[in-house]
C-alpha atoms as a PDB file:
ATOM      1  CA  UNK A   1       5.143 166.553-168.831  1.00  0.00           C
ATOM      2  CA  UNK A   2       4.287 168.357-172.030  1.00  0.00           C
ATOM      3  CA  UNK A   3       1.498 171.528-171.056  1.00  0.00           C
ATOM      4  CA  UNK A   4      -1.234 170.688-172.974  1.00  0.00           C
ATOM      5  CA  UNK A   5      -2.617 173.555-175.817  1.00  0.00           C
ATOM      6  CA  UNK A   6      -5.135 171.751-177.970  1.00  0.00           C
ATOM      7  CA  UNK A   7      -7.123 168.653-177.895  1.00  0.00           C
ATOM      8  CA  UNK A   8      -9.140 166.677-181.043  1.00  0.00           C
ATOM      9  CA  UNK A   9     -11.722 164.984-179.493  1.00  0.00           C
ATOM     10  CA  UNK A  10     -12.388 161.205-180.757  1.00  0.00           C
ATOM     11  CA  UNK A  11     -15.700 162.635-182.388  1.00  0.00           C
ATOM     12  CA  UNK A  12     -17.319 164.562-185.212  1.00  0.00           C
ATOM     13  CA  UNK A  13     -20.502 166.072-186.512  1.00  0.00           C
ATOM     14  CA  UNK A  14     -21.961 165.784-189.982  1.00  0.00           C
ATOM     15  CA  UNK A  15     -20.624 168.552-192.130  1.00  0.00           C
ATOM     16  CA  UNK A  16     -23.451 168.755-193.896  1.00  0.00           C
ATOM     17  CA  UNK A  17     -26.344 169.626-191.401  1.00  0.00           C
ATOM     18  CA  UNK A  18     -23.930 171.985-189.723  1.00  0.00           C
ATOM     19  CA  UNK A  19     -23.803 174.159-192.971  1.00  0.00           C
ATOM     20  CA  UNK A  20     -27.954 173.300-193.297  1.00  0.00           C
ATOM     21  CA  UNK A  21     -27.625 175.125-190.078  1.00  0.00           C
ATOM     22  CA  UNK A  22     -25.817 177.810-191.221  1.00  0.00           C
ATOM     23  CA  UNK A  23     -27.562 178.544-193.741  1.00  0.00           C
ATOM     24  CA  UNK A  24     -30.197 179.303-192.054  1.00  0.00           C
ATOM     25  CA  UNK A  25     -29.085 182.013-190.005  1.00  0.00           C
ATOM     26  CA  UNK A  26     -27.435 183.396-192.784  1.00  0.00           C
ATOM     27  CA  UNK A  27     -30.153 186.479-193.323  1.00  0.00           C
ATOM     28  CA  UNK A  28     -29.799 187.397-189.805  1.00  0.00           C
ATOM     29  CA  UNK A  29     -27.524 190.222-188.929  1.00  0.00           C
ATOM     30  CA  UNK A  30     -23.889 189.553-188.262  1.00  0.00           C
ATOM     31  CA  UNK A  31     -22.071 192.164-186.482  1.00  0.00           C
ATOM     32  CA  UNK A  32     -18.330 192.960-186.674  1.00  0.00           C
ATOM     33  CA  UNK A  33     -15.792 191.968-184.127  1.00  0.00           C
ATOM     34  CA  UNK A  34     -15.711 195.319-181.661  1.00  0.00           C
ATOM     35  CA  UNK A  35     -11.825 195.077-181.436  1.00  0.00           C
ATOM     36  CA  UNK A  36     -11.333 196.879-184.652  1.00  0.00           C
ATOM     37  CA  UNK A  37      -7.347 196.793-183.951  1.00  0.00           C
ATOM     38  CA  UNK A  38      -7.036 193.276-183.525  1.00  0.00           C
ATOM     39  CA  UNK A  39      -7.652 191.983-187.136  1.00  0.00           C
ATOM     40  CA  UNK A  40      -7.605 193.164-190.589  1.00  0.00           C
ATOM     41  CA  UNK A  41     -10.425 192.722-193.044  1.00  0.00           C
ATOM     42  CA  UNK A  42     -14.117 191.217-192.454  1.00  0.00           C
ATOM     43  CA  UNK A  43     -14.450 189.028-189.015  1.00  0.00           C
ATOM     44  CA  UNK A  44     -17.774 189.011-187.863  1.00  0.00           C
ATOM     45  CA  UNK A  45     -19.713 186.857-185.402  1.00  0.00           C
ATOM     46  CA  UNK A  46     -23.272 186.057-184.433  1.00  0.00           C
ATOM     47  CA  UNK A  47     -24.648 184.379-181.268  1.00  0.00           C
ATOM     48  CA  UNK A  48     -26.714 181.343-180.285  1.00  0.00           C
ATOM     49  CA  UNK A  49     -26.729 181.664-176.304  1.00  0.00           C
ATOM     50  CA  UNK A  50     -26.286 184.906-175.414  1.00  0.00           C
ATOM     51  CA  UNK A  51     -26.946 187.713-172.287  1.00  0.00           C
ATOM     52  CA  UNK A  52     -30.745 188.282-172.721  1.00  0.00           C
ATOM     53  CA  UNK A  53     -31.420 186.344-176.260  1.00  0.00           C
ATOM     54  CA  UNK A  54     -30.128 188.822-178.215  1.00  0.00           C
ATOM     55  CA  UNK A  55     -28.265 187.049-181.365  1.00  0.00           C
ATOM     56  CA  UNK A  56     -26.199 190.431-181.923  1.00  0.00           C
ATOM     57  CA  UNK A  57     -25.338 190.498-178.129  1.00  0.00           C
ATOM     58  CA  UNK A  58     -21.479 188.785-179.295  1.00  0.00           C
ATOM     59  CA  UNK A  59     -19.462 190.777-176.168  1.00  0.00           C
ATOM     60  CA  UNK A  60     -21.465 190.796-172.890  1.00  0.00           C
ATOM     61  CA  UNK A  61     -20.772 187.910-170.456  1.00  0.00           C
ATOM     62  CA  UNK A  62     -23.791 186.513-168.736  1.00  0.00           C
ATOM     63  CA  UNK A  63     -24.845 188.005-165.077  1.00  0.00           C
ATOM     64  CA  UNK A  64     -27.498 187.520-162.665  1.00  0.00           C
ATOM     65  CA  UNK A  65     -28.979 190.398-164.554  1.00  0.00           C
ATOM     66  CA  UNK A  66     -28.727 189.528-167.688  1.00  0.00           C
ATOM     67  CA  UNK A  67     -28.380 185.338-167.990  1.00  0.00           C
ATOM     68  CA  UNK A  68     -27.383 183.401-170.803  1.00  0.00           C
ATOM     69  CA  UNK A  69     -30.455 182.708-173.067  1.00  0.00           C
ATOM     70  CA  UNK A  70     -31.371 181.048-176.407  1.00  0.00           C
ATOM     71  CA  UNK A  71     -30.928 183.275-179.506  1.00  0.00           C
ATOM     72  CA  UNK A  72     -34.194 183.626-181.619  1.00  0.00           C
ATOM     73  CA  UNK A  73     -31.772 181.753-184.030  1.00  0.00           C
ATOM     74  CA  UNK A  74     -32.079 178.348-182.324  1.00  0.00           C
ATOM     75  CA  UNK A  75     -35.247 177.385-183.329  1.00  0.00           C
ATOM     76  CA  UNK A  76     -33.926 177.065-186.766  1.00  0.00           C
ATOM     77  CA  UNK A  77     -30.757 175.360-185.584  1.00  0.00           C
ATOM     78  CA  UNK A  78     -31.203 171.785-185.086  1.00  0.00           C
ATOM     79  CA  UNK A  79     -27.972 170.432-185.428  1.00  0.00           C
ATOM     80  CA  UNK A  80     -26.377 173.471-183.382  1.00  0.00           C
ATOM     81  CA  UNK A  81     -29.340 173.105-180.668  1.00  0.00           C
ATOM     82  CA  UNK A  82     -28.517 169.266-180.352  1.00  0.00           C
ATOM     83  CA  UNK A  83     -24.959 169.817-179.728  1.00  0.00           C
ATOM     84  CA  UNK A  84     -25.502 172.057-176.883  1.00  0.00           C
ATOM     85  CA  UNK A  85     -27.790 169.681-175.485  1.00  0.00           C
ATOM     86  CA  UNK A  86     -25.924 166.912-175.721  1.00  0.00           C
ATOM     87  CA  UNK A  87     -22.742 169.250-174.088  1.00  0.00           C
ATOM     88  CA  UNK A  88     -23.300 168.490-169.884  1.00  0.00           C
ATOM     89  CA  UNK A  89     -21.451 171.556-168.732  1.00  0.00           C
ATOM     90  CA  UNK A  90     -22.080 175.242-168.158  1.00  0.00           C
ATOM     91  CA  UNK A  91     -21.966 177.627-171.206  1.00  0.00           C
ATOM     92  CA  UNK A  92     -20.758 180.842-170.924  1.00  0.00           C
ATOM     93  CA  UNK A  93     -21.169 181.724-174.554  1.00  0.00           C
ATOM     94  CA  UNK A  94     -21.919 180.186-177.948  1.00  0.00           C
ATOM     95  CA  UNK A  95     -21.089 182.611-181.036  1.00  0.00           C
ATOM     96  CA  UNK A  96     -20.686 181.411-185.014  1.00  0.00           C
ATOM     97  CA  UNK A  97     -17.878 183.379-186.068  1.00  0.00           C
ATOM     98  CA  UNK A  98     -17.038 183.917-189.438  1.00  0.00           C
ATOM     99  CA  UNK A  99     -13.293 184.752-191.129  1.00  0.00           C
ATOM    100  CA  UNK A 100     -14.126 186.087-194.591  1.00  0.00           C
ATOM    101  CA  UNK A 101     -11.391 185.795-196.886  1.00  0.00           C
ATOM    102  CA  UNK A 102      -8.207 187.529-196.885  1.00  0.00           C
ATOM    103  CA  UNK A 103      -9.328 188.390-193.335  1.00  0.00           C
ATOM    104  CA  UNK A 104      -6.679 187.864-190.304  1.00  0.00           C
ATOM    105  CA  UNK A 105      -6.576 188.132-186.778  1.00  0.00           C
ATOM    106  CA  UNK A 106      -3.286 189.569-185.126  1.00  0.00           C
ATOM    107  CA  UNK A 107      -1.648 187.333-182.293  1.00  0.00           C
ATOM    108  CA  UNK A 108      -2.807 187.839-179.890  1.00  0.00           C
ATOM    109  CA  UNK A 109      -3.725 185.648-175.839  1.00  0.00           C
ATOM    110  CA  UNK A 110      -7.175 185.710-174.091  1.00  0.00           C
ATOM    111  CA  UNK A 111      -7.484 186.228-170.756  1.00  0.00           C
ATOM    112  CA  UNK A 112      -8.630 183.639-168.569  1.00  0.00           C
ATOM    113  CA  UNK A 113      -9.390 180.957-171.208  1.00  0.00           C
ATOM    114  CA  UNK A 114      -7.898 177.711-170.409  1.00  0.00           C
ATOM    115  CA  UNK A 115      -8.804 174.511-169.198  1.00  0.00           C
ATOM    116  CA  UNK A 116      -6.132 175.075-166.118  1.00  0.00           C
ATOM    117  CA  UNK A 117      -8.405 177.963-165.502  1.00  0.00           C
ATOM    118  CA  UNK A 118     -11.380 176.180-164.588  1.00  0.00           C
ATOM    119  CA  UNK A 119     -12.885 177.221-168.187  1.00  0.00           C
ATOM    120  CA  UNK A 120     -12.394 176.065-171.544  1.00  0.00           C
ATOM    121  CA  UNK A 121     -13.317 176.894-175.391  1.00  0.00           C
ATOM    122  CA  UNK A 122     -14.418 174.483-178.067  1.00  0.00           C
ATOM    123  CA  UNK A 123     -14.277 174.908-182.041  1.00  0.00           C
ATOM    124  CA  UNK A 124     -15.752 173.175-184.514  1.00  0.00           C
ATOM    125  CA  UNK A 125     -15.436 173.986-188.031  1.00  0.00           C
ATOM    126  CA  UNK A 126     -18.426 174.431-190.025  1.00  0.00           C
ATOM    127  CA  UNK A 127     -17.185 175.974-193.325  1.00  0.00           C
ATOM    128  CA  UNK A 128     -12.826 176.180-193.700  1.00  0.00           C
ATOM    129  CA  UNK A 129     -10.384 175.229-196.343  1.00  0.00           C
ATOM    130  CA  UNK A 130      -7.161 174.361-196.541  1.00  0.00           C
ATOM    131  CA  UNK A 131      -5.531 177.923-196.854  1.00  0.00           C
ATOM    132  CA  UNK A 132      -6.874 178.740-193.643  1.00  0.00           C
ATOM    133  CA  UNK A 133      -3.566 179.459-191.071  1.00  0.00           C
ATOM    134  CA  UNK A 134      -4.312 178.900-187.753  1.00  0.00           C
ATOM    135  CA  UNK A 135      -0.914 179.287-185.748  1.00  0.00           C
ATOM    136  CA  UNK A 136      -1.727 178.019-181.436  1.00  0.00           C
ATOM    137  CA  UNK A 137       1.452 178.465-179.140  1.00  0.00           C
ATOM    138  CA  UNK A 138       3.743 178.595-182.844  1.00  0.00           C
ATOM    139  CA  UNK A 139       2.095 175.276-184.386  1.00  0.00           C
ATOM    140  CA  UNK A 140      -0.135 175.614-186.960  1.00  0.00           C
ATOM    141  CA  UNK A 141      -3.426 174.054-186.397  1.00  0.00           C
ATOM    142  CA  UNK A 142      -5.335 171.855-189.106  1.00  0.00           C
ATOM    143  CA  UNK A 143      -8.724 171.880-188.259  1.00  0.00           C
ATOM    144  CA  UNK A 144     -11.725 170.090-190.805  1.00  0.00           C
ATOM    145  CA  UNK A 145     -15.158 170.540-191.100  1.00  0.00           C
ATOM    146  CA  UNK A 146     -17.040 168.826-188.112  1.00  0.00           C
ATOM    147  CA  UNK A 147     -13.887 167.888-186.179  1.00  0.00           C
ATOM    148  CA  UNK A 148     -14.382 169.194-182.625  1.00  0.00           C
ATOM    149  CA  UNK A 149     -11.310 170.814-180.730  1.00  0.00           C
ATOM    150  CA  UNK A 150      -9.944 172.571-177.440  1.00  0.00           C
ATOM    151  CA  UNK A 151      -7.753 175.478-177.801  1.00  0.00           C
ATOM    152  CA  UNK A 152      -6.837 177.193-174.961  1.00  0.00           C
ATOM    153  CA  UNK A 153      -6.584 180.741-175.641  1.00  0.00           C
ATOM    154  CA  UNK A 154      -4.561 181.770-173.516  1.00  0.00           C
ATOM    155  CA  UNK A 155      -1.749 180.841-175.257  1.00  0.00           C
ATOM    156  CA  UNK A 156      -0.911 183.532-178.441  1.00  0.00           C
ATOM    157  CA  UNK A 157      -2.744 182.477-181.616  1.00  0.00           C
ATOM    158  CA  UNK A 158      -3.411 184.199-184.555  1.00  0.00           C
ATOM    159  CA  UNK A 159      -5.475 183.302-187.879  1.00  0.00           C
ATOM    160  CA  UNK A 160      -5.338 184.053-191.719  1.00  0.00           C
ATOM    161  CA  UNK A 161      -7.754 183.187-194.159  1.00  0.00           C
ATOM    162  CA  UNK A 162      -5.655 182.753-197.573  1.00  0.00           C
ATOM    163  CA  UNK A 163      -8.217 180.947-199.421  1.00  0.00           C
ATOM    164  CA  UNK A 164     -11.732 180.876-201.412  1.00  0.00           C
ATOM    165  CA  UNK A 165     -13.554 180.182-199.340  1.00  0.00           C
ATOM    166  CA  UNK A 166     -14.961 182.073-195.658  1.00  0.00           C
ATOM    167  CA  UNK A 167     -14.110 180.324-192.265  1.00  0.00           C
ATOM    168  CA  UNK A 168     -16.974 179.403-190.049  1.00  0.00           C
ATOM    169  CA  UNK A 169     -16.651 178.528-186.410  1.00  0.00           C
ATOM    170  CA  UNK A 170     -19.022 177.251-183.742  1.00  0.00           C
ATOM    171  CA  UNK A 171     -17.383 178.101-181.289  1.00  0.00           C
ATOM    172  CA  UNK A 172     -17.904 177.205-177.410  1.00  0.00           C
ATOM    173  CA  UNK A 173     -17.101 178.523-174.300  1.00  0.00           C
ATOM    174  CA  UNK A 174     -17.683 176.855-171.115  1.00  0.00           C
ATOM    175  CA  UNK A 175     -16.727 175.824-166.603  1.00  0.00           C
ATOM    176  CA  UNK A 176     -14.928 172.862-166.202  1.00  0.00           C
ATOM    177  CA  UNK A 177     -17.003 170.181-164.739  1.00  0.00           C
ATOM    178  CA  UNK A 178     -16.957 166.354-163.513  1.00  0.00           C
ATOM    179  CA  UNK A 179     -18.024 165.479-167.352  1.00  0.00           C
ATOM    180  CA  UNK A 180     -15.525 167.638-168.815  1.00  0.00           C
ATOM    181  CA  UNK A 181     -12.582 166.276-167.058  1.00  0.00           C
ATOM    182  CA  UNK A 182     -13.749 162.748-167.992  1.00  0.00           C
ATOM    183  CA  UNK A 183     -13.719 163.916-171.171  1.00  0.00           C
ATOM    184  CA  UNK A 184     -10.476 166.039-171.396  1.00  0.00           C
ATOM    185  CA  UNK A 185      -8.142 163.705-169.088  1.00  0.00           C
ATOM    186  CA  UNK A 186      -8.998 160.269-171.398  1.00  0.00           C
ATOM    187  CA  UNK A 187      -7.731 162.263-173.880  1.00  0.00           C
ATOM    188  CA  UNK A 188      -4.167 163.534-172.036  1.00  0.00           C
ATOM    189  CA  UNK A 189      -2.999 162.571-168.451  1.00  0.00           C
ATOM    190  CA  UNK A 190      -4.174 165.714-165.456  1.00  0.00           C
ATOM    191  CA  UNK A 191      -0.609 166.477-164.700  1.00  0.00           C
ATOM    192  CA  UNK A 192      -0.858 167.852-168.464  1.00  0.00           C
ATOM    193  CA  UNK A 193      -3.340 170.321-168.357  1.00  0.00           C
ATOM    194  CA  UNK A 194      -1.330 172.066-164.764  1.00  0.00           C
ATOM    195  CA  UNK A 195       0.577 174.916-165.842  1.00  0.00           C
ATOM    196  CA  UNK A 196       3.569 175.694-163.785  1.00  0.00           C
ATOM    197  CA  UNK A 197       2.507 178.348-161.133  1.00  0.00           C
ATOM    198  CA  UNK A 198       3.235 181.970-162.151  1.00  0.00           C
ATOM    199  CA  UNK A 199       2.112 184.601-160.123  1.00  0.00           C
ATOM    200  CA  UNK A 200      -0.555 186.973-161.003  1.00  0.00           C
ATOM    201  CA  UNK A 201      -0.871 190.799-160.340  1.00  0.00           C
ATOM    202  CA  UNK A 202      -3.436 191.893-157.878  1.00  0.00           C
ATOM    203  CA  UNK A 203      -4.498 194.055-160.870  1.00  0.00           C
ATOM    204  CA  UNK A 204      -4.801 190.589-162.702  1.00  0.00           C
ATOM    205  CA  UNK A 205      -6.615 189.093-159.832  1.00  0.00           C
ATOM    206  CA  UNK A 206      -8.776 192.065-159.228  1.00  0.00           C
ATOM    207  CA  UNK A 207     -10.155 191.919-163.312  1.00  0.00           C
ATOM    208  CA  UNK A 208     -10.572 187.795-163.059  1.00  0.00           C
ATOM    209  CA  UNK A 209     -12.532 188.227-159.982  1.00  0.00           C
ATOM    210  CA  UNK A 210     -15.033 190.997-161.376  1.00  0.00           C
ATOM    211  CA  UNK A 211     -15.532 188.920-164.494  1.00  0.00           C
ATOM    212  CA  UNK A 212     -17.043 185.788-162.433  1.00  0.00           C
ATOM    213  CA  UNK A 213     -18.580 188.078-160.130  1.00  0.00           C
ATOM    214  CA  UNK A 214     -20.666 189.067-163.385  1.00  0.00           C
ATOM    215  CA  UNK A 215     -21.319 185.632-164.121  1.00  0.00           C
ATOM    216  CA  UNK A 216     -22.450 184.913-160.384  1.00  0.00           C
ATOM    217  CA  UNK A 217     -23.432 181.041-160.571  1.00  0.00           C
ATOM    218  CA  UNK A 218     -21.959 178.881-158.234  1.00  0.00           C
ATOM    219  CA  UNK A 219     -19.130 177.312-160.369  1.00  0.00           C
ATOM    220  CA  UNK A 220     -18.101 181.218-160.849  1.00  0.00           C
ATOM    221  CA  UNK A 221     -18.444 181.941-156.938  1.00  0.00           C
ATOM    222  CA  UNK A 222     -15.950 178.292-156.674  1.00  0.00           C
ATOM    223  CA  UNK A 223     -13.376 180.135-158.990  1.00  0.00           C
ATOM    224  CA  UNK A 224     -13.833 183.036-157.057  1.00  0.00           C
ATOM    225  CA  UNK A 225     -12.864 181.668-153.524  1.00  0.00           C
ATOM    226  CA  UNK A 226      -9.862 179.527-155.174  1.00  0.00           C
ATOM    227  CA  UNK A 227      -8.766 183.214-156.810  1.00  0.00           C
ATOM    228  CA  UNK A 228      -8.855 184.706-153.380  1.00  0.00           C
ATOM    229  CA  UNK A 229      -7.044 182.179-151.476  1.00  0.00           C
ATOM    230  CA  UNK A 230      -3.804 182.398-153.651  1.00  0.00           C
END
């Protein structure tokens, strides 16, 4: 059974109110991706749900402390707002992230970011072209505008922005849920989305644990005991 590394899901948005959206939170401030060694040129990012509200808050996860909040730049956000809403599952973040051209990210593998993890990311393209490069597991992705997608990022990936034209994501991140499976297994068989058992460090272990601990709700605290009983 193939592992699976991306998903298209059998549904779009309209292109155009996403970049009505966008435009609109345009004169906000957009900071700069804090791993300064992991790309080359402009990548910056600005958040919609974030620790506290705070649409510049792009690196904290959630806590107990801190929870996951609507940015200030929601309210002029229809189309993103909607989307959320309509999205029955818990978010753990929800960024725009823009690629400006000639910009690239390095390859490079998140930690704890696929769907066999109990967690998952979702793009959808709100500005691209067709110069954009965006290499998952050694295939190059072709995303378009207002296709939705799930890339697990754990696998190494890497983008370059060769065109015109800057690269604008709304990108997703979110616990696995009844809905989600539904979702994700009419799409590819369960067996698919099981990657073959590797161990993990207790060093490994040890930094999973103390980033769900941070999230503390209960689908975290699930992981959590599952993480401890291997």
């Amino acid at each position: 059974m193939t592992f699976v590394t991306q998903l298209r899901f059998p549904f779009t948005f309209d292109p155009q109110l996403l970049k009505t959206d966008l435009e609109a939170v345009l004169k906000y401030e957009w900071p700069e991706h804090y791993n300064k060694g992991a790309y080359s040129g402009n990548w910056s990012s600005i958040a919609l749900l974030a620790p506290g509200g705070d649409s510049r808050n792009i690196n904290a996860m959630p806590s107990e402390q801190s929870p996951l909040l609507e940015t200030e730049l929601l309210s002029d956000c229809p189309t993103f707002k909607r989307i959320l809403d309509q999205f029955p599952f818990e978010k753990t973040s929800a960024r725009l992230l823009c690629l400006e051209v000639g910009a690239e990210i390095k390859p490079h593998r998140d930690n704890c970011l696929g769907y066999e993890d109990g967690v998952f990311r979702i793009h959808i393209p709100v500005v691209t072209n067709p110069e954009v490069e965006f290499i998952l597991a050694g295939e190059r992705i072709v995303m378009e505008e207002g296709t939705c997608w799930y890339i697990n990022a754990n696998e190494e990936h890497s983008v370059a922005n060769r065109g015109t034209e800057n690269r604008v994501h709304f990108v997703i991140d979110g616990i696995r849920n009844a809905w989600t499976d539904e979702l994700f297994f009419a799409q590819a068989p369960e067996s698919s989305f099981e990657r073959p058992p590797t161990p993990i460090s207790a060093e490994q272990k040890e930094q999973m644990i103390a980033e769900l601990e941070r999230l503390g709700t209960p689908a975290a605290m699930e992981l959590i005991r599952q993480l401890k009983g291997r």
